[in-house]
PDB file of N, CA and C in Angstrom:
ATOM      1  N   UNK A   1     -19.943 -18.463 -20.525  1.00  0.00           N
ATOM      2  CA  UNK A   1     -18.618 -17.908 -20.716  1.00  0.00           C
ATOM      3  C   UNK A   1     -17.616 -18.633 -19.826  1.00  0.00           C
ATOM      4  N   UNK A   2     -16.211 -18.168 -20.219  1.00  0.00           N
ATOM      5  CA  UNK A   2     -15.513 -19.100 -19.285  1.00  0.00           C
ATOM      6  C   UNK A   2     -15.312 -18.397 -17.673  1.00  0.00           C
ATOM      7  N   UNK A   3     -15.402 -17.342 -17.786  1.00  0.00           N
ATOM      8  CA  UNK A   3     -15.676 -16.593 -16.424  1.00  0.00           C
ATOM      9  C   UNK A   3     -16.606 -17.583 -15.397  1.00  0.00           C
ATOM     10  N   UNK A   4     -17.548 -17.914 -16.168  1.00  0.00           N
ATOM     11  CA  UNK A   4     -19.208 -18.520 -15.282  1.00  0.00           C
ATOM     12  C   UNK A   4     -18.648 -19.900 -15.208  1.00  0.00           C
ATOM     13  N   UNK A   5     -18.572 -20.627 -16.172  1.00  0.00           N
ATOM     14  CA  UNK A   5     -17.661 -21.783 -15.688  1.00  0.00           C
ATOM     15  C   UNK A   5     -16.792 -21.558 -14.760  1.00  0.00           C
ATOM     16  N   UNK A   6     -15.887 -21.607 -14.930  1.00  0.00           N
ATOM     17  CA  UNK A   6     -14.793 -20.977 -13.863  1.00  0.00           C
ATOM     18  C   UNK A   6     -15.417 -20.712 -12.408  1.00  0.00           C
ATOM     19  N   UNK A   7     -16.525 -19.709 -12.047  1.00  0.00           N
ATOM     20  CA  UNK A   7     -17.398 -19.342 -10.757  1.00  0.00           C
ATOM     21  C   UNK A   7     -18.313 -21.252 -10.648  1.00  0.00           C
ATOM     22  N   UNK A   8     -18.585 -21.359 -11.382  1.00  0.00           N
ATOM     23  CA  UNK A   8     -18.966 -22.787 -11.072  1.00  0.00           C
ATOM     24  C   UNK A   8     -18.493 -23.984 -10.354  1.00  0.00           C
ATOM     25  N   UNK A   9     -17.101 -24.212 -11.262  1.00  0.00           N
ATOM     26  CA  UNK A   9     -16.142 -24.987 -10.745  1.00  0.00           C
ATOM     27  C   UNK A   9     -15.901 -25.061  -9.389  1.00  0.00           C
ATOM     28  N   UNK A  10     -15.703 -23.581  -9.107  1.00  0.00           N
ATOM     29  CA  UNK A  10     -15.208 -23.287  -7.697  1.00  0.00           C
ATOM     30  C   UNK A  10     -16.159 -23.247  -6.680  1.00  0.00           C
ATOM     31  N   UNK A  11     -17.625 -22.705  -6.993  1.00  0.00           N
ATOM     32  CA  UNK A  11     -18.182 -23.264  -6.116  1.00  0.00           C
ATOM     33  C   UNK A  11     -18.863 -24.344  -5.528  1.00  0.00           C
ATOM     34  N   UNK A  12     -18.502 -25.567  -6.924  1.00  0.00           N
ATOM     35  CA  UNK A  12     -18.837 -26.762  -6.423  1.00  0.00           C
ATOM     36  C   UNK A  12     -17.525 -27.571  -5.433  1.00  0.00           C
ATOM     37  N   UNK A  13     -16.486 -26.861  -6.014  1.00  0.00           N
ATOM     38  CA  UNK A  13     -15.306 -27.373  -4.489  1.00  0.00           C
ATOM     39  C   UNK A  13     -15.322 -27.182  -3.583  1.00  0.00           C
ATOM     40  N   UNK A  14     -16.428 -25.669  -3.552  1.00  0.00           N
ATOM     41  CA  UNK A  14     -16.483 -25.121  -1.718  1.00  0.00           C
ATOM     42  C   UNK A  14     -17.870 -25.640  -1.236  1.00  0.00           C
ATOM     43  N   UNK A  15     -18.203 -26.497  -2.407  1.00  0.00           N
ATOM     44  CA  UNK A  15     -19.690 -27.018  -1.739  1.00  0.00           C
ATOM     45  C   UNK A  15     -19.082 -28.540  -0.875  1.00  0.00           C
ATOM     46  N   UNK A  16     -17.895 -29.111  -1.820  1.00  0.00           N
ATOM     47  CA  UNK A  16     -17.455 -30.302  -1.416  1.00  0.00           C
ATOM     48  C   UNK A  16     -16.659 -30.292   0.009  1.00  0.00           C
ATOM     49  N   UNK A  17     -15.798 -29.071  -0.235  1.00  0.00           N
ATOM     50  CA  UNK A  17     -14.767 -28.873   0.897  1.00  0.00           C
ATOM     51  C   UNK A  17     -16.104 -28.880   2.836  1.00  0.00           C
ATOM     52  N   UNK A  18     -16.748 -27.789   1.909  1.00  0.00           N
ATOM     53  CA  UNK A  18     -17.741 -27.818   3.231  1.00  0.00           C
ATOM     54  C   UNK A  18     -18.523 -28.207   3.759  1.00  0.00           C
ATOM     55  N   UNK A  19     -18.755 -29.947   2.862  1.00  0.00           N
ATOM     56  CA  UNK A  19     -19.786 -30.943   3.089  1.00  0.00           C
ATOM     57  C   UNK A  19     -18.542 -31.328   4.092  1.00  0.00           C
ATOM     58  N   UNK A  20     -17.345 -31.977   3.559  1.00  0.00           N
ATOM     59  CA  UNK A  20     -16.204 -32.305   4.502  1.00  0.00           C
ATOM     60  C   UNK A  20     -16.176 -31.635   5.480  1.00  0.00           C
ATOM     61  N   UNK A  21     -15.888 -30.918   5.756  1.00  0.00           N
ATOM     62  CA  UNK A  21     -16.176 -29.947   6.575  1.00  0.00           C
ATOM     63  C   UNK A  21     -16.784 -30.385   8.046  1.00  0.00           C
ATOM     64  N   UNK A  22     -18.239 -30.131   7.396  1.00  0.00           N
ATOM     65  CA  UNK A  22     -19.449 -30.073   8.678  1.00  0.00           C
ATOM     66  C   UNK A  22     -19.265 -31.604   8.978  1.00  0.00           C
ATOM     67  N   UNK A  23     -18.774 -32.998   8.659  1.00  0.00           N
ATOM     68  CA  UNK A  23     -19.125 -34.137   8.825  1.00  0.00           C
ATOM     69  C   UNK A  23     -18.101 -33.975  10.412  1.00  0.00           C
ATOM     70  N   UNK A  24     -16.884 -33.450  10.054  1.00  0.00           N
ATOM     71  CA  UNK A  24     -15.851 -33.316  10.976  1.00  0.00           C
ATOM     72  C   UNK A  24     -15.748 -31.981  12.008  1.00  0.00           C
ATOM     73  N   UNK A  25     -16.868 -31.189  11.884  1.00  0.00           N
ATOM     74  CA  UNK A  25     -17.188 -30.378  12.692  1.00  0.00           C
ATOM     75  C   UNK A  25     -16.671 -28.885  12.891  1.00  0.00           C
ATOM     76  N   UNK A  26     -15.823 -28.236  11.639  1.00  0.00           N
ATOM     77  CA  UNK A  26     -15.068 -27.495  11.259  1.00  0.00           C
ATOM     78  C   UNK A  26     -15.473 -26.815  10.093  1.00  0.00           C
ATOM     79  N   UNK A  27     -17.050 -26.398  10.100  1.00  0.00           N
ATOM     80  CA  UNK A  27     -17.010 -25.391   8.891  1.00  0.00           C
ATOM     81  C   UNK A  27     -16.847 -24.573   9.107  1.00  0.00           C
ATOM     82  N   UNK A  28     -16.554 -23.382  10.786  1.00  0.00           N
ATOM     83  CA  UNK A  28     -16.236 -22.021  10.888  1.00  0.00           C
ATOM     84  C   UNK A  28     -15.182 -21.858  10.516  1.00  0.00           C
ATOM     85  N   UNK A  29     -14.306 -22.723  10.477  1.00  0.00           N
ATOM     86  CA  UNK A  29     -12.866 -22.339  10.043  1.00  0.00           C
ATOM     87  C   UNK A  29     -12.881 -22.915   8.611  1.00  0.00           C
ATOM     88  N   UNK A  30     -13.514 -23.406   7.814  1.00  0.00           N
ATOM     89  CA  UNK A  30     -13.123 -23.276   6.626  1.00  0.00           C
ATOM     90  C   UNK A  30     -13.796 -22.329   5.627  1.00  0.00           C
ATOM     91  N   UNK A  31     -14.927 -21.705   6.070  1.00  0.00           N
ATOM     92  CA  UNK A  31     -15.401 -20.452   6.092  1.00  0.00           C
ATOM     93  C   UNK A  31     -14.452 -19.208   6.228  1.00  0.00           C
ATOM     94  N   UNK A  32     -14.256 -19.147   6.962  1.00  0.00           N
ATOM     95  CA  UNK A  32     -12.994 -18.246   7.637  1.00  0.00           C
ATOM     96  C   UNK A  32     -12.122 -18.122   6.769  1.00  0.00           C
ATOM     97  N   UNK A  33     -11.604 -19.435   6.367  1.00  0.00           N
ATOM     98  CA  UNK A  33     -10.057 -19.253   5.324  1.00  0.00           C
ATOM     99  C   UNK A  33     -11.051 -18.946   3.412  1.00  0.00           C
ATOM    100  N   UNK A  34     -12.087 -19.711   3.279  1.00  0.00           N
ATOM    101  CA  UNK A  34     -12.521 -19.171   2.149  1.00  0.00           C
ATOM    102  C   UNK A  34     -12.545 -17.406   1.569  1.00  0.00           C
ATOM    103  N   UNK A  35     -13.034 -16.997   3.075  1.00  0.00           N
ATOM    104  CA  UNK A  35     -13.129 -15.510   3.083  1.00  0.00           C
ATOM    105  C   UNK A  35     -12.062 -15.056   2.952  1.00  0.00           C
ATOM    106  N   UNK A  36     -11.155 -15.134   3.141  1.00  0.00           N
ATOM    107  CA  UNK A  36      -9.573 -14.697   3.839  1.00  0.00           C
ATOM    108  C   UNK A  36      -9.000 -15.059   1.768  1.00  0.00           C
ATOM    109  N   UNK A  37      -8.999 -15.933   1.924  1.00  0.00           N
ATOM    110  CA  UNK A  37      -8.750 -16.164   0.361  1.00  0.00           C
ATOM    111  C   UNK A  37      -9.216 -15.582  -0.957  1.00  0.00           C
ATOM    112  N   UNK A  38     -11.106 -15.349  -0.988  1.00  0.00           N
ATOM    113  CA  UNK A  38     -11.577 -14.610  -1.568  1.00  0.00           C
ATOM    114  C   UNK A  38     -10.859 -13.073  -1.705  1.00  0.00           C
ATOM    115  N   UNK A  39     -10.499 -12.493  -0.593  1.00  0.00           N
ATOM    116  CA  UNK A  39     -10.406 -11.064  -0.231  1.00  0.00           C
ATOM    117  C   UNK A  39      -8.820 -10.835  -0.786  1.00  0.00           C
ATOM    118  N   UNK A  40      -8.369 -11.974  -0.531  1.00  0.00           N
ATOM    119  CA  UNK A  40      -6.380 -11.517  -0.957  1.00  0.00           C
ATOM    120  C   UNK A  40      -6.553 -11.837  -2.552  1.00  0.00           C
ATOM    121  N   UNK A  41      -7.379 -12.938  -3.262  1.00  0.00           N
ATOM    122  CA  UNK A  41      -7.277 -12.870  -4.591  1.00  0.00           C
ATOM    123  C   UNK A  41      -8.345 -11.491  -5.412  1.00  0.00           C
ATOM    124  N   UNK A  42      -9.468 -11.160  -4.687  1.00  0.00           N
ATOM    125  CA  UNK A  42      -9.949  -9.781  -5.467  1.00  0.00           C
ATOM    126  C   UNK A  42      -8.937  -8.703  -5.127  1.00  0.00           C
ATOM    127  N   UNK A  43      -7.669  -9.006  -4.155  1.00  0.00           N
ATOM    128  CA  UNK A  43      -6.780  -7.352  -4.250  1.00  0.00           C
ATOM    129  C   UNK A  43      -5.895  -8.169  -5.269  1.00  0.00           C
ATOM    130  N   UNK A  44      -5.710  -9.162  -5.303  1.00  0.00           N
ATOM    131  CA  UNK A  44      -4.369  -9.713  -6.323  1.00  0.00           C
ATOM    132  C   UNK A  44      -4.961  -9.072  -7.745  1.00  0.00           C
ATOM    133  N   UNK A  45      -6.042  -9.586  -8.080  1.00  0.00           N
ATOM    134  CA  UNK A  45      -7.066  -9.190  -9.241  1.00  0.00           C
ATOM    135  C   UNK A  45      -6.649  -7.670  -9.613  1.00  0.00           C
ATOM    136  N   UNK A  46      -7.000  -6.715  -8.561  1.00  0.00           N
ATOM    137  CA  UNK A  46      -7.414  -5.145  -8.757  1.00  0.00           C
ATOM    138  C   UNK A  46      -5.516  -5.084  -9.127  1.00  0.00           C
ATOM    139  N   UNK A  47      -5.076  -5.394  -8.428  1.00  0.00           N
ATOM    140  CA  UNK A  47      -3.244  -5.317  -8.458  1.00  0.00           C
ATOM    141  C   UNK A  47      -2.736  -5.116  -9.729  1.00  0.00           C
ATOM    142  N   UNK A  48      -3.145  -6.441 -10.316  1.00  0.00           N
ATOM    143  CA  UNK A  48      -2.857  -7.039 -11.782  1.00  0.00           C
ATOM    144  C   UNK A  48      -3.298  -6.221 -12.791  1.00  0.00           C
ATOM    145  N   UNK A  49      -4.345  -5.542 -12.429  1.00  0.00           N
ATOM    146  CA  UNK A  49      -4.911  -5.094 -13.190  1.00  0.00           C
ATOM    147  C   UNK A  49      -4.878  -3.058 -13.698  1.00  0.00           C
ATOM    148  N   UNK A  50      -4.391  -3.019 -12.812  1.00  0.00           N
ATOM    149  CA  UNK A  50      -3.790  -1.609 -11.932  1.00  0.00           C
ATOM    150  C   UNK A  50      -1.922  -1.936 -12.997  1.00  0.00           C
ATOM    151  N   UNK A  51      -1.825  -2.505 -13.523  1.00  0.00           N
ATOM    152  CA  UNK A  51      -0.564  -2.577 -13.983  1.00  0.00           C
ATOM    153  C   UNK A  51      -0.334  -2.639 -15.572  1.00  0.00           C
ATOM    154  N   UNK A  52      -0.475  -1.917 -16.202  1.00  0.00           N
ATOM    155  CA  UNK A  52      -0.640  -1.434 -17.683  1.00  0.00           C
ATOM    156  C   UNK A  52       0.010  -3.152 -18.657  1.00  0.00           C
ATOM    157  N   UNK A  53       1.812  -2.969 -18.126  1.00  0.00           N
ATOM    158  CA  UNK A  53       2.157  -4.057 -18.640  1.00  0.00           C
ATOM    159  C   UNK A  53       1.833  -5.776 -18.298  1.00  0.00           C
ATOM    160  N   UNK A  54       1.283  -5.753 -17.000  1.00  0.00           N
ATOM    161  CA  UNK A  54       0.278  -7.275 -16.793  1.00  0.00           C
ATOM    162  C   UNK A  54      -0.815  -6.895 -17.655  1.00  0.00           C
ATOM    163  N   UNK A  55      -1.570  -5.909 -17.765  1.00  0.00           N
ATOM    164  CA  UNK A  55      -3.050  -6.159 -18.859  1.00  0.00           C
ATOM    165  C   UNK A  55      -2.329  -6.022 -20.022  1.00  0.00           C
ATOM    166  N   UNK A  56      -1.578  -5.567 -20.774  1.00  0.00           N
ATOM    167  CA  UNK A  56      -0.644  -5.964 -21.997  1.00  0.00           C
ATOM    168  C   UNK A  56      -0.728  -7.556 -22.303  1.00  0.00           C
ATOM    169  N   UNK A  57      -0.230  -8.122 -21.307  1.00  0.00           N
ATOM    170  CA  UNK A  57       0.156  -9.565 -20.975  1.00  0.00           C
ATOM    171  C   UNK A  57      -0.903  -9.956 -21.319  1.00  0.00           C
ATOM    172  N   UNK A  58      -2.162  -9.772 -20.395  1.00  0.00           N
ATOM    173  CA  UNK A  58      -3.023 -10.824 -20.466  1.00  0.00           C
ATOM    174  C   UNK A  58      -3.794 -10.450 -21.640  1.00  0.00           C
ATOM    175  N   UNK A  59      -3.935  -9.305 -22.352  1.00  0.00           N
ATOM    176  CA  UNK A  59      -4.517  -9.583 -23.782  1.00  0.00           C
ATOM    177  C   UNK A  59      -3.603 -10.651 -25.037  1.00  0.00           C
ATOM    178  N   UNK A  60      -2.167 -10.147 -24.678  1.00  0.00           N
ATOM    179  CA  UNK A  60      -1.741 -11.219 -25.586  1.00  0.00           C
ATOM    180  C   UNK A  60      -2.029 -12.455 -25.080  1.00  0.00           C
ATOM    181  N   UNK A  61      -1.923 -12.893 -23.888  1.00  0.00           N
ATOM    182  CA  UNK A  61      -2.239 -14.258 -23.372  1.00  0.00           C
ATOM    183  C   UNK A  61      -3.578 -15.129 -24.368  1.00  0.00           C
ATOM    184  N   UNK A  62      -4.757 -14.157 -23.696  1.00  0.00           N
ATOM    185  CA  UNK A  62      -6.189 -14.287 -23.406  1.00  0.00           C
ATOM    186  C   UNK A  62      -7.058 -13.821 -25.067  1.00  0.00           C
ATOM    187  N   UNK A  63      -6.227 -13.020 -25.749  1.00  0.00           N
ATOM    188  CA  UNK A  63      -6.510 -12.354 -27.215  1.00  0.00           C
ATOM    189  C   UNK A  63      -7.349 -11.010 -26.598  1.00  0.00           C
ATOM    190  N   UNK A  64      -8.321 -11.409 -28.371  1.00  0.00           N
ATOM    191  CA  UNK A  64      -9.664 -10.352 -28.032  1.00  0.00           C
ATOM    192  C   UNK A  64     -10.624 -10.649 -26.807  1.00  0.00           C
ATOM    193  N   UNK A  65     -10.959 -11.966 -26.696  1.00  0.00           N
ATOM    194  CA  UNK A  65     -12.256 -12.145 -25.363  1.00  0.00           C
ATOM    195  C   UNK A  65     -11.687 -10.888 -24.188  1.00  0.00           C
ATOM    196  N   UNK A  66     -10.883 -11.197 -23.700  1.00  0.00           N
ATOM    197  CA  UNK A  66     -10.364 -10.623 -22.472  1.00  0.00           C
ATOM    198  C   UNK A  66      -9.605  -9.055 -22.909  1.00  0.00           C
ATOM    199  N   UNK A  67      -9.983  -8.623 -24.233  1.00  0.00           N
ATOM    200  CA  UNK A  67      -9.956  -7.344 -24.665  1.00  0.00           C
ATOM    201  C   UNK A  67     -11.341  -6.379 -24.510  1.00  0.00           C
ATOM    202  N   UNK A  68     -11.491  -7.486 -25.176  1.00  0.00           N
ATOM    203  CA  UNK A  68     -12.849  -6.700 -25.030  1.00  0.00           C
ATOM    204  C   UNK A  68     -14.151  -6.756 -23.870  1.00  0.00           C
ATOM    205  N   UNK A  69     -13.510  -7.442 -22.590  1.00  0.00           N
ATOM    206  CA  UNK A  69     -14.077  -7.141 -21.030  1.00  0.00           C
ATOM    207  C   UNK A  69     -14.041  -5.924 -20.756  1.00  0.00           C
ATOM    208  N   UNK A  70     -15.085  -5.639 -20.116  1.00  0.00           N
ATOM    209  CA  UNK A  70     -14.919  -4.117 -19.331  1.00  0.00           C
ATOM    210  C   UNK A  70     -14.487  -4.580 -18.094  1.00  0.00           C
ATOM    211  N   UNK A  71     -14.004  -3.415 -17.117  1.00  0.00           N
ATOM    212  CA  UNK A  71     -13.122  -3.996 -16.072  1.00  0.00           C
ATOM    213  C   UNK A  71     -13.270  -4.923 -15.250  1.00  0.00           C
ATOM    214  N   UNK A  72     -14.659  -4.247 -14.601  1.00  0.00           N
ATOM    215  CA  UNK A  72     -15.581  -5.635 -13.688  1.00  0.00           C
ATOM    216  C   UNK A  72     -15.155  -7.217 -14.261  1.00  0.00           C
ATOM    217  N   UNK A  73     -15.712  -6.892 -15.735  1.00  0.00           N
ATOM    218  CA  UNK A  73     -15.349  -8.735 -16.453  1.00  0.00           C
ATOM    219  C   UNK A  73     -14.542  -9.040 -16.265  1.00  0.00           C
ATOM    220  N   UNK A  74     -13.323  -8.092 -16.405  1.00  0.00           N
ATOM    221  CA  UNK A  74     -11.866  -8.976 -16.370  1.00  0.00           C
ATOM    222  C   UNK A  74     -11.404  -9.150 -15.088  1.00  0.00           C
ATOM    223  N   UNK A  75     -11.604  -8.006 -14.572  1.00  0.00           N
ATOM    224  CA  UNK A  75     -11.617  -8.614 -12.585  1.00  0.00           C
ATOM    225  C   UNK A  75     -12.202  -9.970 -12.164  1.00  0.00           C
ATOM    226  N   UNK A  76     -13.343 -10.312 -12.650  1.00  0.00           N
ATOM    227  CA  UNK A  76     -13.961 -11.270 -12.549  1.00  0.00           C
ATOM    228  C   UNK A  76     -13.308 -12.789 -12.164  1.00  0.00           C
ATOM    229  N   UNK A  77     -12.748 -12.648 -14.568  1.00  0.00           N
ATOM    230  CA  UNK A  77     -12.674 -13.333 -14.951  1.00  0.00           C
ATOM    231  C   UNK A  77     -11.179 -14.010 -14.384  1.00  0.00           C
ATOM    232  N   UNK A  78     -10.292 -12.690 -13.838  1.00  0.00           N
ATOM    233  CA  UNK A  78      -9.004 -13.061 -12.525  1.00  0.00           C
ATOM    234  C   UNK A  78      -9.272 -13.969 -11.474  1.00  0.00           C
TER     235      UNK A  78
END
């Protein structure tokens, strides 16, 4: 699905970012900001979603796929 793609993508950038990373001796802090980032986009997610006329939006956007998610999915798929 494109959700799993999507989780893919991204964690092959945080595999790259944090190979960079450790060469230069700084993976606690890019750890740190991953987390920090994770945590403000799952409240952006719940936000968006918490808002009748943004999920309006994103079915017309997104169609049926992203209609027919149950919430978790579409949180996800945010």
């Amino acid at each position: 699905s494109a959700v799993r793609m999507a989780q893919k993508e991204a964690e092959r950038f945080r595999r790259e970012i944090l190979a960079a990373a450790d060469s230069k001796g700084c993976v606690a802090e890019w750890c740190k900001r991953f987390n920090k980032i994770q945590v403000l986009t799952a409240d952006w997610a719940k936000q968006q979603l918490n808002d009748p006329e943004m999920v309006e939006d994103l079915v017309t956007l997104r169609g049926p796929l992203f209609q027919a998610m149950n919430p978790q999915q579409r949180e996800d798929f945010l």
